[in-house]
N, C-alpha and C. Protein backbone atom coordinates (compact mmCIF):
# COMPACT_ATOMS: atom_id res chain seq x y z
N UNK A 1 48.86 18.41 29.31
CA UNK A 1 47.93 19.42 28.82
C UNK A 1 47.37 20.21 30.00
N UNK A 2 46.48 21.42 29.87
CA UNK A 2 45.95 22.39 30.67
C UNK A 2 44.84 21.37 31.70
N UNK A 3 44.83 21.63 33.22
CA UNK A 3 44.16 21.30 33.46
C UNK A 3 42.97 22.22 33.99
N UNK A 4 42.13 22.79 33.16
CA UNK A 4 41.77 24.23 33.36
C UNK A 4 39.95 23.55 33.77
N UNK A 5 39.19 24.35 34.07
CA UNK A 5 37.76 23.62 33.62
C UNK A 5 36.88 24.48 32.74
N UNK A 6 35.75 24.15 31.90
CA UNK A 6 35.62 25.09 31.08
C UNK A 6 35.30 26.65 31.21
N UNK A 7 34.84 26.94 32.16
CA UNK A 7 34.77 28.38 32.78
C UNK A 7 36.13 28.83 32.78
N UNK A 8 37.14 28.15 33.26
CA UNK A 8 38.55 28.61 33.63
C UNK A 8 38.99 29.13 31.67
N UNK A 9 38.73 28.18 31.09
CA UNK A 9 39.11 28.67 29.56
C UNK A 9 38.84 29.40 28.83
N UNK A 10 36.90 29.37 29.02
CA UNK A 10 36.41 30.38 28.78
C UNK A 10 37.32 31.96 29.27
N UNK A 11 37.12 32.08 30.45
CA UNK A 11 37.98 33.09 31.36
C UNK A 11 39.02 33.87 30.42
N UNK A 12 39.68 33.10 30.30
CA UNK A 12 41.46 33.41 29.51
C UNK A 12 41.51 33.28 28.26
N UNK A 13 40.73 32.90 27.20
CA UNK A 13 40.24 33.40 26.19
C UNK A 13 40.17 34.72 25.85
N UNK A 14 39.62 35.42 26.67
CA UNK A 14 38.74 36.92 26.37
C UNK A 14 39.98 37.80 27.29
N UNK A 15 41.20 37.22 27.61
CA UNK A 15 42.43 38.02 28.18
C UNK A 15 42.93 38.79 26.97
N UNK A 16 42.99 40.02 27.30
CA UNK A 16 43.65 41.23 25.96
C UNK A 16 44.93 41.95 27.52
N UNK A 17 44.74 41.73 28.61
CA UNK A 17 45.50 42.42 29.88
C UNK A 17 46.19 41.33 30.61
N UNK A 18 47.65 41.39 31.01
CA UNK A 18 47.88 40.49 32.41
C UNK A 18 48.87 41.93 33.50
N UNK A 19 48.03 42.19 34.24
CA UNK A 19 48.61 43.00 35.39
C UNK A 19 48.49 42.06 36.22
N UNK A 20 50.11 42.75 36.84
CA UNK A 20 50.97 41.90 37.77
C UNK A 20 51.75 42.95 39.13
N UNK A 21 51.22 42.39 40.42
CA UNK A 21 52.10 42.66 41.49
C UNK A 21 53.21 42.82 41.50
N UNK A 22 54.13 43.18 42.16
CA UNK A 22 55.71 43.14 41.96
C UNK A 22 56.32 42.19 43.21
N UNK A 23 56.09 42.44 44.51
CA UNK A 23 57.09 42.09 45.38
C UNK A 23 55.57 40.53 45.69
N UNK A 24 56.40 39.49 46.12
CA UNK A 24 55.89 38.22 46.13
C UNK A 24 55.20 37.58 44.41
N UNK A 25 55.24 38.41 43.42
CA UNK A 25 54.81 37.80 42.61
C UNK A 25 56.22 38.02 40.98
N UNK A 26 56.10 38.84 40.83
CA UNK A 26 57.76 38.83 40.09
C UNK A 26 58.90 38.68 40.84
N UNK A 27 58.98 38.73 42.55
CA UNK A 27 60.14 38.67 42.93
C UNK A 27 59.81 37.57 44.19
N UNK A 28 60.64 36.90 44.85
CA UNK A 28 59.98 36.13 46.10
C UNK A 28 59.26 36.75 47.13
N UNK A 29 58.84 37.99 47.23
CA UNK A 29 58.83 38.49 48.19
C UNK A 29 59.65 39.73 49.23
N UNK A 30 60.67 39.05 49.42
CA UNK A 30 61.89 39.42 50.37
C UNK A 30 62.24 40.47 49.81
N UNK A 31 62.86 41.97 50.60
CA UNK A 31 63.57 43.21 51.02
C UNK A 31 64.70 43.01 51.31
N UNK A 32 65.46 43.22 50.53
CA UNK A 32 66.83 43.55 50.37
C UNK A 32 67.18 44.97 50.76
N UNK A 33 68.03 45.15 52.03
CA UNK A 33 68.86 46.64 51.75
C UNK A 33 70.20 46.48 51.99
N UNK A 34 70.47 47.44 51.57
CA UNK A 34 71.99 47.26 51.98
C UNK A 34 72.26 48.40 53.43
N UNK A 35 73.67 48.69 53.65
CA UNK A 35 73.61 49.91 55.10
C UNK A 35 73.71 51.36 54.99
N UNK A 36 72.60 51.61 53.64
CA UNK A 36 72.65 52.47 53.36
C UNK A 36 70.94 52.96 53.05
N UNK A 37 70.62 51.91 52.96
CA UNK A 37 68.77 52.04 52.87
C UNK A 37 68.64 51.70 51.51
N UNK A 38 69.49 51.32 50.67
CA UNK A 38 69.57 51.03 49.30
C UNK A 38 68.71 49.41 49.35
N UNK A 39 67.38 49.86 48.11
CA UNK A 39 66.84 48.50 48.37
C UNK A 39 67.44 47.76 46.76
N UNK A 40 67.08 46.55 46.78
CA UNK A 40 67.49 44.97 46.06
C UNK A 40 66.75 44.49 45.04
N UNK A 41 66.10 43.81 44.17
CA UNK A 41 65.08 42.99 44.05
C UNK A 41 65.37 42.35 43.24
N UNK A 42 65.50 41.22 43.27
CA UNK A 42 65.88 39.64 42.22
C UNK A 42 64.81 39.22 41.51
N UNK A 43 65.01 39.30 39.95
CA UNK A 43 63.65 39.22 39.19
C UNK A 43 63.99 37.50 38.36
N UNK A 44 63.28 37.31 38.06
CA UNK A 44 63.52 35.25 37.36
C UNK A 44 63.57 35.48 36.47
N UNK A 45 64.86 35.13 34.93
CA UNK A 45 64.88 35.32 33.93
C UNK A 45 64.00 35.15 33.31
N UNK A 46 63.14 33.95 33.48
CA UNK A 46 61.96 33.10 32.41
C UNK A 46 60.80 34.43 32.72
N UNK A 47 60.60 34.31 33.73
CA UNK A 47 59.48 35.77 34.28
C UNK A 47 59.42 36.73 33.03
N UNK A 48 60.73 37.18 33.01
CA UNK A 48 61.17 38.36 31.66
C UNK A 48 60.79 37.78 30.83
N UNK A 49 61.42 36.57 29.94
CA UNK A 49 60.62 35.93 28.67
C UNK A 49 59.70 35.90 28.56
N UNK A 50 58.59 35.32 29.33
CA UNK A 50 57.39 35.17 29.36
C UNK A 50 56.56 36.08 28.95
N UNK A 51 56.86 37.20 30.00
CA UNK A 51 56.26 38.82 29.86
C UNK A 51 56.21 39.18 28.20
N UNK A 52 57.66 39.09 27.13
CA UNK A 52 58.02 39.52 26.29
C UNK A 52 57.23 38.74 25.64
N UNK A 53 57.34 37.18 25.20
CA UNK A 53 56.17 36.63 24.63
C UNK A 53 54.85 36.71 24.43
N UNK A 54 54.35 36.78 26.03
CA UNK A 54 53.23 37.20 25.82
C UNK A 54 53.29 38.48 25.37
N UNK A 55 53.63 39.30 25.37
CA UNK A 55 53.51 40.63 24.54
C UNK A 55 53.69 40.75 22.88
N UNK A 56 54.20 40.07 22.53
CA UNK A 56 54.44 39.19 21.05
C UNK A 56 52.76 38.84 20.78
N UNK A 57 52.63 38.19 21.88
CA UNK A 57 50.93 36.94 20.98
C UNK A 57 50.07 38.00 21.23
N UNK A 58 50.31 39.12 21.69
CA UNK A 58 48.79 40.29 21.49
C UNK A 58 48.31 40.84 22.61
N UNK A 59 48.97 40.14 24.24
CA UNK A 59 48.59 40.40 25.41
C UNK A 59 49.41 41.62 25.84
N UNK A 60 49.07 42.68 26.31
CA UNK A 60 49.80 43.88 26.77
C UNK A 60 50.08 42.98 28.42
N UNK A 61 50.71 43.72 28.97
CA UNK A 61 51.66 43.55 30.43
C UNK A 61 51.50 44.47 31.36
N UNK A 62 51.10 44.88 32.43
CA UNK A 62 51.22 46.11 33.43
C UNK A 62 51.52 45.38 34.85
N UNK A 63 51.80 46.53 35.44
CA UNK A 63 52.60 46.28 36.86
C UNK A 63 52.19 47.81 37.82
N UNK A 64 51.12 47.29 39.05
CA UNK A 64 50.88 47.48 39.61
C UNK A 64 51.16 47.26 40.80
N UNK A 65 52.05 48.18 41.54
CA UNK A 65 53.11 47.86 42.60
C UNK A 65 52.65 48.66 44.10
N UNK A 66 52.54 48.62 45.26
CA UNK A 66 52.02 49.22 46.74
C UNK A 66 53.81 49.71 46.94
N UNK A 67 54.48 49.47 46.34
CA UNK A 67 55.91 50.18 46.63
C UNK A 67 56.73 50.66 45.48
N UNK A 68 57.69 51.74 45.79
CA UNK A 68 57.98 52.30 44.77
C UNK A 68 59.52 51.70 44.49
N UNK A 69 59.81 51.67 43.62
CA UNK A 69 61.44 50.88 43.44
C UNK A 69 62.21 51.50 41.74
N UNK A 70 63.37 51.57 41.84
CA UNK A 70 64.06 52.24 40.72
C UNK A 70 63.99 51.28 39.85
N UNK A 71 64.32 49.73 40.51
CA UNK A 71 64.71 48.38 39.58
C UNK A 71 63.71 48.48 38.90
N UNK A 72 62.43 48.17 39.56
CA UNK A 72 61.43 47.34 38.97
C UNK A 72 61.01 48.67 37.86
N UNK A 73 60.97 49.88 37.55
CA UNK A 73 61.00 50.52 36.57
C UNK A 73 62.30 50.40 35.53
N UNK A 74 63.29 49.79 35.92
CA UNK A 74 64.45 49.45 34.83
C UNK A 74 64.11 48.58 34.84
N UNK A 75 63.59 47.31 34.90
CA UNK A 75 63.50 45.90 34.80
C UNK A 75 62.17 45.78 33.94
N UNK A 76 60.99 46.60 34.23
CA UNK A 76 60.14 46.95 33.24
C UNK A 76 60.21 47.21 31.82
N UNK A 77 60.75 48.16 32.17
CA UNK A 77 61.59 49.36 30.67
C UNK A 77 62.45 47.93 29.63
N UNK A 78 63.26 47.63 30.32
CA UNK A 78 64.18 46.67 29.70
C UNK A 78 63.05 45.17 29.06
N UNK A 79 61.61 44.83 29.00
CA UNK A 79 60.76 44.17 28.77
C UNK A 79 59.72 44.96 27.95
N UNK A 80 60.20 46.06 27.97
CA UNK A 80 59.03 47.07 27.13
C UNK A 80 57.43 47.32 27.68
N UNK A 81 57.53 46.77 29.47
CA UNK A 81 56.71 46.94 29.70
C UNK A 81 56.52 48.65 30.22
N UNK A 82 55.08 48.96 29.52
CA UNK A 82 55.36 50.54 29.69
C UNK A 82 53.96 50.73 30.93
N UNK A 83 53.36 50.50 30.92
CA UNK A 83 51.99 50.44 31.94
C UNK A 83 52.68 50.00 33.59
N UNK A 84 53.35 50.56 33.87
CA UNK A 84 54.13 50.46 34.76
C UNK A 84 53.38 51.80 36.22
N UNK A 85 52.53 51.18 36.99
CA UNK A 85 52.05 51.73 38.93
C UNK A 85 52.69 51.65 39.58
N UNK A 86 53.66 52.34 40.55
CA UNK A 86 54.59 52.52 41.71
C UNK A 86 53.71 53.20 42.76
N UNK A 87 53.79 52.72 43.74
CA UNK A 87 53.34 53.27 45.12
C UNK A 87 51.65 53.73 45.24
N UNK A 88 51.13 52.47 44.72
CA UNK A 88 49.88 52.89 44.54
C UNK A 88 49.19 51.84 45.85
N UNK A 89 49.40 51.97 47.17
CA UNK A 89 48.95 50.85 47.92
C UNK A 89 47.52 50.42 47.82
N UNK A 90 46.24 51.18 47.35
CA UNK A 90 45.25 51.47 46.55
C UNK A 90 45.10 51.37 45.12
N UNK A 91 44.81 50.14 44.98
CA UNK A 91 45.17 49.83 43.59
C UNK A 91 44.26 49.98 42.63
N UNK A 92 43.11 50.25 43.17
CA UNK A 92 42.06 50.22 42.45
C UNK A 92 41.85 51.38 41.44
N UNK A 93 42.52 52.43 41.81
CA UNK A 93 42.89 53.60 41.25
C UNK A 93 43.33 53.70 39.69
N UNK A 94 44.48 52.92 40.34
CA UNK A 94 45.42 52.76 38.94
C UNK A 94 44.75 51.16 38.16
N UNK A 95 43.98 50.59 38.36
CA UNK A 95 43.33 49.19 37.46
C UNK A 95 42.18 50.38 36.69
N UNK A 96 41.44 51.45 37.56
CA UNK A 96 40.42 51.74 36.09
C UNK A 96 41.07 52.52 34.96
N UNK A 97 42.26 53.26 35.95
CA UNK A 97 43.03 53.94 34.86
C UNK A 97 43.73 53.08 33.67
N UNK A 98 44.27 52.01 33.97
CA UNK A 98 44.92 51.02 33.20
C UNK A 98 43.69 50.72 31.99
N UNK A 99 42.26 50.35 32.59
CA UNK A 99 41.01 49.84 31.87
C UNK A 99 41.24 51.06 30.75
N UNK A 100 40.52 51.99 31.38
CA UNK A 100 40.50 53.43 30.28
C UNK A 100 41.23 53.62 29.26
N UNK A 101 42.70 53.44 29.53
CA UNK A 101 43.82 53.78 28.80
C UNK A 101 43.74 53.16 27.71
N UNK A 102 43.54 51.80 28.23
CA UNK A 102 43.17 50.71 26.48
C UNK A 102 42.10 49.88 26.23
N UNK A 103 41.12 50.90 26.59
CA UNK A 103 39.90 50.62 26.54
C UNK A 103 38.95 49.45 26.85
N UNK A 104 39.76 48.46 27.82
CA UNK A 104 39.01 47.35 28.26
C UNK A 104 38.00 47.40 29.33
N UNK A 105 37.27 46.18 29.35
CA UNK A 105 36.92 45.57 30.22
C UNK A 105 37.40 45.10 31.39
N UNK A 106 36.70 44.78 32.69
CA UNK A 106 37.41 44.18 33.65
C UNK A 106 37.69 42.27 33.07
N UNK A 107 36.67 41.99 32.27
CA UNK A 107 36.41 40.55 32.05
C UNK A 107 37.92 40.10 31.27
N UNK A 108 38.66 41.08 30.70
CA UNK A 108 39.73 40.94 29.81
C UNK A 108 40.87 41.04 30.46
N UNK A 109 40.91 41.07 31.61
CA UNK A 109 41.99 41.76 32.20
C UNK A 109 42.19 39.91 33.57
N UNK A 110 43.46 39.68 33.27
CA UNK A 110 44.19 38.49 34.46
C UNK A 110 44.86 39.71 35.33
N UNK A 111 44.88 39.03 36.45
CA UNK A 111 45.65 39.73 37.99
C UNK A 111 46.46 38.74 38.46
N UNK A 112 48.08 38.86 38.70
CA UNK A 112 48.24 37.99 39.53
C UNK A 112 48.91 39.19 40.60
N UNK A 113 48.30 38.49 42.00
CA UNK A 113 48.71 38.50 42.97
C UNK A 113 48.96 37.58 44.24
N UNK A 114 49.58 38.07 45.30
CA UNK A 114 50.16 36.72 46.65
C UNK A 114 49.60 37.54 47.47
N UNK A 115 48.86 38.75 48.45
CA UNK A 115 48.86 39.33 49.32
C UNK A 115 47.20 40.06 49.33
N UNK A 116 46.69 40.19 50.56
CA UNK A 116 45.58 41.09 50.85
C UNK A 116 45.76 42.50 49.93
N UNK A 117 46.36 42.99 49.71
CA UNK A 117 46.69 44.32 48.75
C UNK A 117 45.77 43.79 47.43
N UNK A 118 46.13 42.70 47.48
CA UNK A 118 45.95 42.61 45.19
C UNK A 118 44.38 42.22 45.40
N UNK A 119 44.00 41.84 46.43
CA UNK A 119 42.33 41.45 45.99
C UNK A 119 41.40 42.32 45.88
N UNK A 120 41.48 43.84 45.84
CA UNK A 120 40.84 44.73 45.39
C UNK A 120 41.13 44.58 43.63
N UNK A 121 41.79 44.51 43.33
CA UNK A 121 41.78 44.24 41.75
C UNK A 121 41.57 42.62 41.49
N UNK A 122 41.86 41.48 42.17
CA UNK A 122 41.55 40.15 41.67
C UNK A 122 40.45 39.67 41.40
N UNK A 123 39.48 40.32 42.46
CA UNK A 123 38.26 40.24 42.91
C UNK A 123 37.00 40.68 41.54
N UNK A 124 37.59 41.76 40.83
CA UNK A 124 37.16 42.65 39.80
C UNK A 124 37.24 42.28 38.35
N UNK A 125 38.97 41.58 38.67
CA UNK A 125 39.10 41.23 37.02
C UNK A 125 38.83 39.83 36.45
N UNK A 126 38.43 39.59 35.23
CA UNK A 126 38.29 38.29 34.50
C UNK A 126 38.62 36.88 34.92
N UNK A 127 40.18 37.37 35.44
CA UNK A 127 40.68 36.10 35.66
C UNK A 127 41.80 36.36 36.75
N UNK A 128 41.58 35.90 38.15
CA UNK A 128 42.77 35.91 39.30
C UNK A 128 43.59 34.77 39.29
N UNK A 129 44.46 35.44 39.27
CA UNK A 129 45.71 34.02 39.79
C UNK A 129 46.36 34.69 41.02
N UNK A 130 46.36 33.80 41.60
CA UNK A 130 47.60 33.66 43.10
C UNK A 130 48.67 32.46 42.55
N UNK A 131 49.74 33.22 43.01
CA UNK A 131 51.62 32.91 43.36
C UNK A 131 50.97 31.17 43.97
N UNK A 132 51.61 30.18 43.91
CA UNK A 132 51.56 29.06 44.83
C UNK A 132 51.60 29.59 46.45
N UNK A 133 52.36 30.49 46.77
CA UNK A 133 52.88 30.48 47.91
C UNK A 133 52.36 32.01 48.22
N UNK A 134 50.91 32.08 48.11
CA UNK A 134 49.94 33.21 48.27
C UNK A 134 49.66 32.86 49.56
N UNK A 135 49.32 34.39 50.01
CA UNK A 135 48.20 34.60 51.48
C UNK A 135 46.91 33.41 51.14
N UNK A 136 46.75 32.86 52.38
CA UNK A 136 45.79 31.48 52.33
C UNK A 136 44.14 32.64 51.26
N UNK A 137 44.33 33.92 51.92
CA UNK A 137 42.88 34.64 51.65
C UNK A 137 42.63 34.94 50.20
N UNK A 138 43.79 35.22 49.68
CA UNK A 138 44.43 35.46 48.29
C UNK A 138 44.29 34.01 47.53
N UNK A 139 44.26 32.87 47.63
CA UNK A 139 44.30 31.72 47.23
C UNK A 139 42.83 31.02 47.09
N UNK A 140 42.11 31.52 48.22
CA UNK A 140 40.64 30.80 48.15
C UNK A 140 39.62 31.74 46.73
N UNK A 141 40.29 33.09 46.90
CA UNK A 141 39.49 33.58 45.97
C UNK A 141 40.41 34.11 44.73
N UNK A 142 40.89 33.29 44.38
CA UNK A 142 41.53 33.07 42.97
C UNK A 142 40.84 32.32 41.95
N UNK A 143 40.75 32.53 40.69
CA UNK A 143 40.29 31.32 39.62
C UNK A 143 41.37 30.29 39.47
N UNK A 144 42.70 30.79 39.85
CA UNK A 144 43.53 29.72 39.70
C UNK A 144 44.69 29.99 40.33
N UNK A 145 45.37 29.24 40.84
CA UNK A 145 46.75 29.03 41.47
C UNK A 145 48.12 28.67 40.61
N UNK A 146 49.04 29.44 40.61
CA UNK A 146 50.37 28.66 39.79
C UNK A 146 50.89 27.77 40.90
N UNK A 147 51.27 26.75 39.99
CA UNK A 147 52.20 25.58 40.91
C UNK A 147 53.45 26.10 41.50
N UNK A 148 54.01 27.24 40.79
CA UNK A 148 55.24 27.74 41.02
C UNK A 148 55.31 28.81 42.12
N UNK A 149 56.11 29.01 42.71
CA UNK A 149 56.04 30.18 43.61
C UNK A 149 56.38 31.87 43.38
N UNK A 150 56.17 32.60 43.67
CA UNK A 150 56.40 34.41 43.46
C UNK A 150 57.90 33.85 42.97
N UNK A 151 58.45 35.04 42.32
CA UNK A 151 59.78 35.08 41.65
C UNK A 151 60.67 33.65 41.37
N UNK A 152 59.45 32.78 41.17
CA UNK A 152 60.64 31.77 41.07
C UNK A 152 60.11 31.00 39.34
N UNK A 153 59.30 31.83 38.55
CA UNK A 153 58.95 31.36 37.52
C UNK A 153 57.27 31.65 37.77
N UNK A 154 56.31 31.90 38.45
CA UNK A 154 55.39 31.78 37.97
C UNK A 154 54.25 32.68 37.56
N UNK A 155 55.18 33.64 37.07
CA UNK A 155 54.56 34.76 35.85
C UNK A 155 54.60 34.15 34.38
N UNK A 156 56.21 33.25 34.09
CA UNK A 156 56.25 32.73 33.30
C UNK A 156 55.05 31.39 32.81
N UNK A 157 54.99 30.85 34.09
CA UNK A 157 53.32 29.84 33.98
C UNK A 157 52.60 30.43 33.44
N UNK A 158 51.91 31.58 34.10
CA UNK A 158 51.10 32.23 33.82
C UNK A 158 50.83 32.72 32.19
N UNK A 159 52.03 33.25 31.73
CA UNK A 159 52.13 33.76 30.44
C UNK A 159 52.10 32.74 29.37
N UNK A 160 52.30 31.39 29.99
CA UNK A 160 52.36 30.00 28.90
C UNK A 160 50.84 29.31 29.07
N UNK A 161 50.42 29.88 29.97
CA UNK A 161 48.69 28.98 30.47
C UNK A 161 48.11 30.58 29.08
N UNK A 162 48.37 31.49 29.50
CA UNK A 162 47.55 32.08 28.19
C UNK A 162 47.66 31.96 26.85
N UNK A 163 49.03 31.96 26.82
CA UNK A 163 49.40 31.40 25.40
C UNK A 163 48.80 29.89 24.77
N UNK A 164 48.84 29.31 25.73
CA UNK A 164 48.54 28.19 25.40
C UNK A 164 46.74 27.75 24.98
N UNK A 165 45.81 28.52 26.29
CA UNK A 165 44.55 29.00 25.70
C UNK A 165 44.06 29.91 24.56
N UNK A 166 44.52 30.30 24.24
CA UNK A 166 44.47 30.99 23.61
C UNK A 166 44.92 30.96 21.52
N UNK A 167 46.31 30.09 21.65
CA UNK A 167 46.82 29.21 20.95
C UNK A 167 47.57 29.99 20.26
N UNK A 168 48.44 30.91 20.86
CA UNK A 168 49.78 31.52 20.39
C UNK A 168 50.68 31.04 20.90
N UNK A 169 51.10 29.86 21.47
CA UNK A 169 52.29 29.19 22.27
C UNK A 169 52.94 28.39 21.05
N UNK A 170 52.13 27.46 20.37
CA UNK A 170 52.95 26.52 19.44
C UNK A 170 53.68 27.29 18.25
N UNK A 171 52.89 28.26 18.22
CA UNK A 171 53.81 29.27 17.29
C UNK A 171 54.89 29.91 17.20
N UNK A 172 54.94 30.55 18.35
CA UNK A 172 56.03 31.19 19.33
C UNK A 172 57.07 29.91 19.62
N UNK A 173 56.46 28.65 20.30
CA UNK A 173 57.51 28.11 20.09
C UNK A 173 58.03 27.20 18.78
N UNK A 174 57.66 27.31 18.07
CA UNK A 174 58.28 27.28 16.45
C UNK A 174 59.35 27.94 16.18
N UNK A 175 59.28 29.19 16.29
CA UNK A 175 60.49 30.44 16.23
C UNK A 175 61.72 30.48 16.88
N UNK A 176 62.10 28.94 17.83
CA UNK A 176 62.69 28.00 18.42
C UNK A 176 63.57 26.79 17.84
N UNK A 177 62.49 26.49 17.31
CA UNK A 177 62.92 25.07 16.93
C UNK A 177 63.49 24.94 15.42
């Protein structure tokens, strides 16, 4: 079961938002080019599920990125995620715009990020998560940590810790079994 504490539940309860980093947190991190300047980025299948599920149980999805990339707008698109920030190294910009757009709160809104970049928005919203394998600075001021590391599943954590607070998981996974 969750090992959350009651503030932490409270927290993710009142989630209607999960904006998400791109490079260290949907992907490991790492820059791929090829010898042409052509960049790479390896996304975790479950990552994708997750995203889609949670978008199923009522949680919208956005992606707030400090770099701009073709994939991660096809890799979006292909998840129906449409709230999609490229090259916003200033993120704060694009989080009130995101608020506005669908009328939330900061209290409603999860962040995950791994890097000094994302704690202008972690800092702000409801509920922070850091990657396992986050900047030490990024980690102390998180509400919570995934066990899993950037692109290796733990967006998908993430999307099953809300589901699961929340109590759209046993349902969803019904539609399974």
């Amino acid at each position: 079961m969750l090992n959350l504490t009651q503030v932490q539940l409270e927290k993710v309860k009142q989630l209607k938002l999960l904006i998400l980093d791109v490079d260290g947190v949907l992907t490991d991190g790492r820059l791929f080019f090829d010898d042409n300047g052509k960049e790479y980025k390896c996304f975790h299948a479950r990552d994708g599920h997750g995203i889609k599920l949670l978008r199923q149980s009522g949680v919208e999805v956005a992606v707030i990125s400090g770099r701009k990339s073709n994939s991660v707008a096809i890799r979006m698109q292909t998840l129906g995620v449409q709230l999609v920030y490229q090259g916003h190294e200033n993120k704060r910009a694009a989080f009130a715009e995101i608020l506005q757009h669908l009328n939330l709160s900061p209290k409603q809104v999860a962040h995950v990020g791994d890097d000094v970049l994302d704690l202008p928005i972690m800092v702000q919203a409801g509920f922070g998560v850091a990657v396992a394998d986050a900047h030490f600075a990024v980690k102390q001021r998180a509400d919570w940590c995934t066990q899993i590391a950037g692109g290796q599943g733990a967006v998908r954590e993430v999307c099953d810790l809300i589901m699961q607070v929340q109590g759209t998981f046993d349902a969803m996974l019904q539609t399974y079994l």
